[in-house]
N, C-alpha and C. Protein backbone atom coordinates (compact mmCIF):
# COMPACT_ATOMS: atom_id res chain seq x y z
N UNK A 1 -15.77 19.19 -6.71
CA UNK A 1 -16.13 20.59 -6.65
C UNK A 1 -15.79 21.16 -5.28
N UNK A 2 -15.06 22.29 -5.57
CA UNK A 2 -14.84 23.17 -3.66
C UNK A 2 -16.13 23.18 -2.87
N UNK A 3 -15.61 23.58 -1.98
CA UNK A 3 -17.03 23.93 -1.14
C UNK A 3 -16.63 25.37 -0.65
N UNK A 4 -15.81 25.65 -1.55
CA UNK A 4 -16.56 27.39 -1.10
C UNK A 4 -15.94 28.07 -2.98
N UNK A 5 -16.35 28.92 -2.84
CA UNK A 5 -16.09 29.55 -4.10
C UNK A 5 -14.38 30.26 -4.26
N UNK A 6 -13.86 29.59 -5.39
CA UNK A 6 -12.43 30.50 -5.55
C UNK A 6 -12.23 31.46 -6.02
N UNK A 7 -13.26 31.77 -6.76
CA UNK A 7 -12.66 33.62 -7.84
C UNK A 7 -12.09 33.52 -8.66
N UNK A 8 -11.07 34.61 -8.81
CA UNK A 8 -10.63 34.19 -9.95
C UNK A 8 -9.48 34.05 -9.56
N UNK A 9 -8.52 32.64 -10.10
CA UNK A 9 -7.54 32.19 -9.83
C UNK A 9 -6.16 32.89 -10.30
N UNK A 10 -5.22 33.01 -9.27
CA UNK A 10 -4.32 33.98 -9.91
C UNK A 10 -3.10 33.46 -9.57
N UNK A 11 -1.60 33.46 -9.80
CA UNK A 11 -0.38 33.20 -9.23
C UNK A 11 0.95 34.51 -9.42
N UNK A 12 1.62 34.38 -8.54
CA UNK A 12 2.44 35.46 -8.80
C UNK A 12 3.48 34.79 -9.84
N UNK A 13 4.73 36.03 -10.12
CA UNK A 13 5.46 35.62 -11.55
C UNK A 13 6.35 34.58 -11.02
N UNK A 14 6.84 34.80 -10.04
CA UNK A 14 7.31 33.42 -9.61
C UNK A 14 6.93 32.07 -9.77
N UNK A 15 5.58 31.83 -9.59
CA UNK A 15 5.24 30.66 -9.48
C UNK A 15 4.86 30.19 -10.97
N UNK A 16 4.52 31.37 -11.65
CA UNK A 16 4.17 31.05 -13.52
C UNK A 16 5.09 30.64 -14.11
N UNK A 17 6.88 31.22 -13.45
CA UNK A 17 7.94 31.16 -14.01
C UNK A 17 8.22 29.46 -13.81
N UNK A 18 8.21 29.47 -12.86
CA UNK A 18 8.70 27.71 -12.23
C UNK A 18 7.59 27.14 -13.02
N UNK A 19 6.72 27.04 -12.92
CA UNK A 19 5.21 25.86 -13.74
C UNK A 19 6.09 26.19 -15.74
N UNK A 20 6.35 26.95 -15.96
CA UNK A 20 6.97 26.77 -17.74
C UNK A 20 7.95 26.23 -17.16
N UNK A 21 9.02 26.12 -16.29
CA UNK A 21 10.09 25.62 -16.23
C UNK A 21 10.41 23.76 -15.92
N UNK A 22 9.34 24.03 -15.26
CA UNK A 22 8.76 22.37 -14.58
C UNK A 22 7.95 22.08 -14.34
N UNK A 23 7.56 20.69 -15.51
CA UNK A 23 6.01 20.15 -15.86
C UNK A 23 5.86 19.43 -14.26
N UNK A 24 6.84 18.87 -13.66
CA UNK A 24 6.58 18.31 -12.43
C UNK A 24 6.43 19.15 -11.29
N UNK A 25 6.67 20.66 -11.26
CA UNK A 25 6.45 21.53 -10.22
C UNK A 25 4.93 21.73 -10.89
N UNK A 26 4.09 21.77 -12.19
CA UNK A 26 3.12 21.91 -12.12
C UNK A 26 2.19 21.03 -11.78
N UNK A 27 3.01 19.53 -11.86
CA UNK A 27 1.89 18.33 -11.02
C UNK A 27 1.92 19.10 -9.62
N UNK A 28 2.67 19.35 -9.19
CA UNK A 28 2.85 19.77 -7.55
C UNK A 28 1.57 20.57 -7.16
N UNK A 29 1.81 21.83 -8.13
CA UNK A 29 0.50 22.79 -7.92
C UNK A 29 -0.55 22.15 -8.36
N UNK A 30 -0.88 21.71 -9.05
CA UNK A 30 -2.32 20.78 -9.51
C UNK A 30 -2.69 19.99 -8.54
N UNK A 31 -1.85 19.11 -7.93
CA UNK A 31 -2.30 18.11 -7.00
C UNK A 31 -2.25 19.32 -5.34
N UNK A 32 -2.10 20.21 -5.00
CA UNK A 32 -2.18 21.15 -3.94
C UNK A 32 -3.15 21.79 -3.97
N UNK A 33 -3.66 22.57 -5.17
CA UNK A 33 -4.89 23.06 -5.82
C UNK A 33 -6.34 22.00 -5.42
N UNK A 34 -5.88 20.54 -5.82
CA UNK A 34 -7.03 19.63 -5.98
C UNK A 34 -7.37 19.56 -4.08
N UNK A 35 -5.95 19.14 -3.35
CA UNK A 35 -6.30 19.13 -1.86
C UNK A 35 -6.80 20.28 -0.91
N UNK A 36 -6.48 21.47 -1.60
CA UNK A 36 -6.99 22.44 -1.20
C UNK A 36 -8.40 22.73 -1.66
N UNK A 37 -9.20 22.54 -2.59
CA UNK A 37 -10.91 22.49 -2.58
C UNK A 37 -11.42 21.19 -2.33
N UNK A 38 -10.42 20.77 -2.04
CA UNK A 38 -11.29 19.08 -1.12
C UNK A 38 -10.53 19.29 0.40
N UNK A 39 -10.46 20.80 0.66
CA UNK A 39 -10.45 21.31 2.13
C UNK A 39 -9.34 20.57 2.86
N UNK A 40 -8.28 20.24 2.36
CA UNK A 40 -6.97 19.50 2.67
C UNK A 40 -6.37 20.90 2.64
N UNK A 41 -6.34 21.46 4.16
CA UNK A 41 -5.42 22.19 4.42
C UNK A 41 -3.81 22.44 4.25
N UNK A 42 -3.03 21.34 3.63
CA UNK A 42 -1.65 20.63 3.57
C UNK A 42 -1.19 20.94 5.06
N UNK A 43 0.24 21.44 5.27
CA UNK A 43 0.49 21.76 5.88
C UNK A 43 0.63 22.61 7.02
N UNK A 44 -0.41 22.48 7.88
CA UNK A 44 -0.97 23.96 8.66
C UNK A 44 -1.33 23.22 9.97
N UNK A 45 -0.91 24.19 11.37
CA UNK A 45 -1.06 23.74 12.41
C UNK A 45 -3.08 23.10 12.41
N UNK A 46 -2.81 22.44 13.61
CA UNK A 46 -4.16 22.44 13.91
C UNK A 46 -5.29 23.69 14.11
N UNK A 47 -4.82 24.58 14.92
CA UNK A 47 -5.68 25.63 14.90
C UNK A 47 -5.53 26.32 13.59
N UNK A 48 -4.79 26.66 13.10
CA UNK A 48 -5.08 27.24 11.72
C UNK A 48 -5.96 26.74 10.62
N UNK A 49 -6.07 25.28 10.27
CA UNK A 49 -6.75 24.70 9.87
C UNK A 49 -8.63 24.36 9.99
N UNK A 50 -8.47 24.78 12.06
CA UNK A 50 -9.98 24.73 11.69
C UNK A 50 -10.02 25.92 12.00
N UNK A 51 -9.37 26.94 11.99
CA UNK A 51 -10.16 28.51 10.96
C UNK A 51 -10.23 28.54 9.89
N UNK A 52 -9.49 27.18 9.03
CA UNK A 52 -10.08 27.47 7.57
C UNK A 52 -11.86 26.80 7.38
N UNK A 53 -11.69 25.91 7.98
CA UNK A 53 -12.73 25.18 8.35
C UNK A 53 -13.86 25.67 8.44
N UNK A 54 -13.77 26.90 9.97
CA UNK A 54 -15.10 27.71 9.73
C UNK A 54 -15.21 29.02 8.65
N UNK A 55 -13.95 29.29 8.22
CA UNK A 55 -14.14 30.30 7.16
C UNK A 55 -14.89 29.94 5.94
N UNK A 56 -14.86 28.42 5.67
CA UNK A 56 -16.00 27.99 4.70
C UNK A 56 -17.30 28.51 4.94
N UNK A 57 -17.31 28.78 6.14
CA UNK A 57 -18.75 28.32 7.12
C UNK A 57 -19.90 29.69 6.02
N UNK A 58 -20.57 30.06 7.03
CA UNK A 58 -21.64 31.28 6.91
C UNK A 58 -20.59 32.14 7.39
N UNK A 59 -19.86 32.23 7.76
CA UNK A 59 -18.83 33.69 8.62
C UNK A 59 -17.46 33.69 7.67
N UNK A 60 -18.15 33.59 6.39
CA UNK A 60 -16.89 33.65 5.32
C UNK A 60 -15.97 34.10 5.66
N UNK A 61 -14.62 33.96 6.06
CA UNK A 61 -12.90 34.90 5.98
C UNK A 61 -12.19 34.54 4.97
N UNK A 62 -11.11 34.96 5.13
CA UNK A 62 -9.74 34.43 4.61
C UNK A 62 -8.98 32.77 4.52
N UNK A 63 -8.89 32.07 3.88
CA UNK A 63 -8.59 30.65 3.93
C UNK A 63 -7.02 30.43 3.12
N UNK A 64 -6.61 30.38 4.46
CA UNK A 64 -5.39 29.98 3.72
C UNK A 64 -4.44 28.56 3.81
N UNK A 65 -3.91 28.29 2.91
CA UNK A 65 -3.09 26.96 3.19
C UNK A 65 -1.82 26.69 2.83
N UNK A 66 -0.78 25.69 3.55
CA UNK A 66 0.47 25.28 2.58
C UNK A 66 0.52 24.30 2.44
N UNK A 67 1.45 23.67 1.04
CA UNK A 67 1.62 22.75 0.68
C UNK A 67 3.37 22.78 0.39
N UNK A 68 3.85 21.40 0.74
CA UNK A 68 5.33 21.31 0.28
C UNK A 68 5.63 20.37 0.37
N UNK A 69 6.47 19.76 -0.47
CA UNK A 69 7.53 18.53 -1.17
C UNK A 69 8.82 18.74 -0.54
N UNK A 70 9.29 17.54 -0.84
CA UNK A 70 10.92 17.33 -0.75
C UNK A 70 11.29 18.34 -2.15
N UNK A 71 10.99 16.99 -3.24
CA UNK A 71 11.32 18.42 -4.21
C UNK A 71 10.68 19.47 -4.47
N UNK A 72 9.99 19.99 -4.24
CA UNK A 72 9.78 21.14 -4.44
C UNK A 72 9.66 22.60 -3.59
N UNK A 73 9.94 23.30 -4.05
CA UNK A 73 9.74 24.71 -2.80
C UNK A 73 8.22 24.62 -2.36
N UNK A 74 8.15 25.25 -1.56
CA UNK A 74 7.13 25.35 -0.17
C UNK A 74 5.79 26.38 -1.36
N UNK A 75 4.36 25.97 -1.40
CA UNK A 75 3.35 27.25 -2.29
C UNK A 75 2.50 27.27 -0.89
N UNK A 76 2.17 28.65 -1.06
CA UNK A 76 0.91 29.18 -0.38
C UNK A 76 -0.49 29.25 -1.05
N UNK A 77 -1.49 28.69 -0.87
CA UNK A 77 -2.31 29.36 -1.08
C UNK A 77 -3.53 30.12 -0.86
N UNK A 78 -3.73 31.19 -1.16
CA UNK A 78 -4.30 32.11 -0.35
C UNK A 78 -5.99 32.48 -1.06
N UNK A 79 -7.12 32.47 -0.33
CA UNK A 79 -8.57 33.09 -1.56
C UNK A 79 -8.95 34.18 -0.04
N UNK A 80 -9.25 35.08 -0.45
CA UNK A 80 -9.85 36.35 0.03
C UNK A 80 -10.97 36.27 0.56
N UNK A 81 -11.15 37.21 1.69
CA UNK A 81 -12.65 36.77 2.75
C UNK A 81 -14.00 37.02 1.31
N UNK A 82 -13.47 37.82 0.31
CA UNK A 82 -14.86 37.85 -0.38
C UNK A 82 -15.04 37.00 -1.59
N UNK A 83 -14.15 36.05 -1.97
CA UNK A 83 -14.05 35.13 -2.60
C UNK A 83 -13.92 35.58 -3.88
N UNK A 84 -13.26 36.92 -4.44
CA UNK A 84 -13.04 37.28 -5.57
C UNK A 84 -11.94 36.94 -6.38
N UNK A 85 -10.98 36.25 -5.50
CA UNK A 85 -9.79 35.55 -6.24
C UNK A 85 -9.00 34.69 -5.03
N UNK A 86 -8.20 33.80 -5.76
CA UNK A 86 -7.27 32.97 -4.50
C UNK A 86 -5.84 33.20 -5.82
N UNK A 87 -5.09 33.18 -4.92
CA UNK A 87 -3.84 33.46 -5.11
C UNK A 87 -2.79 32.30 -4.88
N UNK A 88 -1.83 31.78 -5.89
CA UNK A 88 -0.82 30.33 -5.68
C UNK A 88 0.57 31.57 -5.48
N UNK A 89 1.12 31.42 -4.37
CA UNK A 89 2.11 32.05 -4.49
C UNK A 89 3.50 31.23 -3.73
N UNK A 90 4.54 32.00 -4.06
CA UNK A 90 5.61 31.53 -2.87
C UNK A 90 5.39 31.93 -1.65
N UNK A 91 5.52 31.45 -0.17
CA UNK A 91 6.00 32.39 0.73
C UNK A 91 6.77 33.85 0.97
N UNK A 92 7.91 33.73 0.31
CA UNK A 92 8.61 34.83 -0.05
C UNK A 92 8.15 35.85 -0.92
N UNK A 93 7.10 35.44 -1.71
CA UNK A 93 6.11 36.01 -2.08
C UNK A 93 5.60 37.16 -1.60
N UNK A 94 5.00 37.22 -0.33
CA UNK A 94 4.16 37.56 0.54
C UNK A 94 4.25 39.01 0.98
């Protein structure tokens, strides 16, 4: 279970398009999804990471993270300081 609340989960068309296209780009997001509410920042400097850290906290913000593969393109994912949705997107996305 997360330790902070996600909302409601959303992805842009990009990333819906690639997950029908490739059952293994959707292990990708599943297993990024799972490290990200077990607070596995993926790929993110140190200081960025423990602002996600305290954004769990009582001083709720913005929490964001990346994750990326060899094969696969680079996902962001993003949940909102009020925890009404988190977002799987591309970078380019953005």
């Amino acid at each position: 279970m997360a330790q902070f609340e996600l909302g409601q989960l959303v992805m842009t068309r990009g990333v819906a398009d690639r997950l029908e296209e490739s059952a293994d780009f959707a292990k990708h997001v599943m297993r990024s999804l799972q490290r990200y509410t077990a607070c596995d920042w993926g790929e993110m400097l140190k200081g960025d990471a423990a602002m996600n850290d305290s954004a769990i906290g009582p001083d709720a913000d913005r929490i964001f993270a990346a994750y990326e593969s060899q094969e696969h393109p680079k996902i962001w994912i993003i949940t909102e300081a009020d925890r009404s949705y988190t977002t799987i997107l591309f970078p380019s996305e953005y």
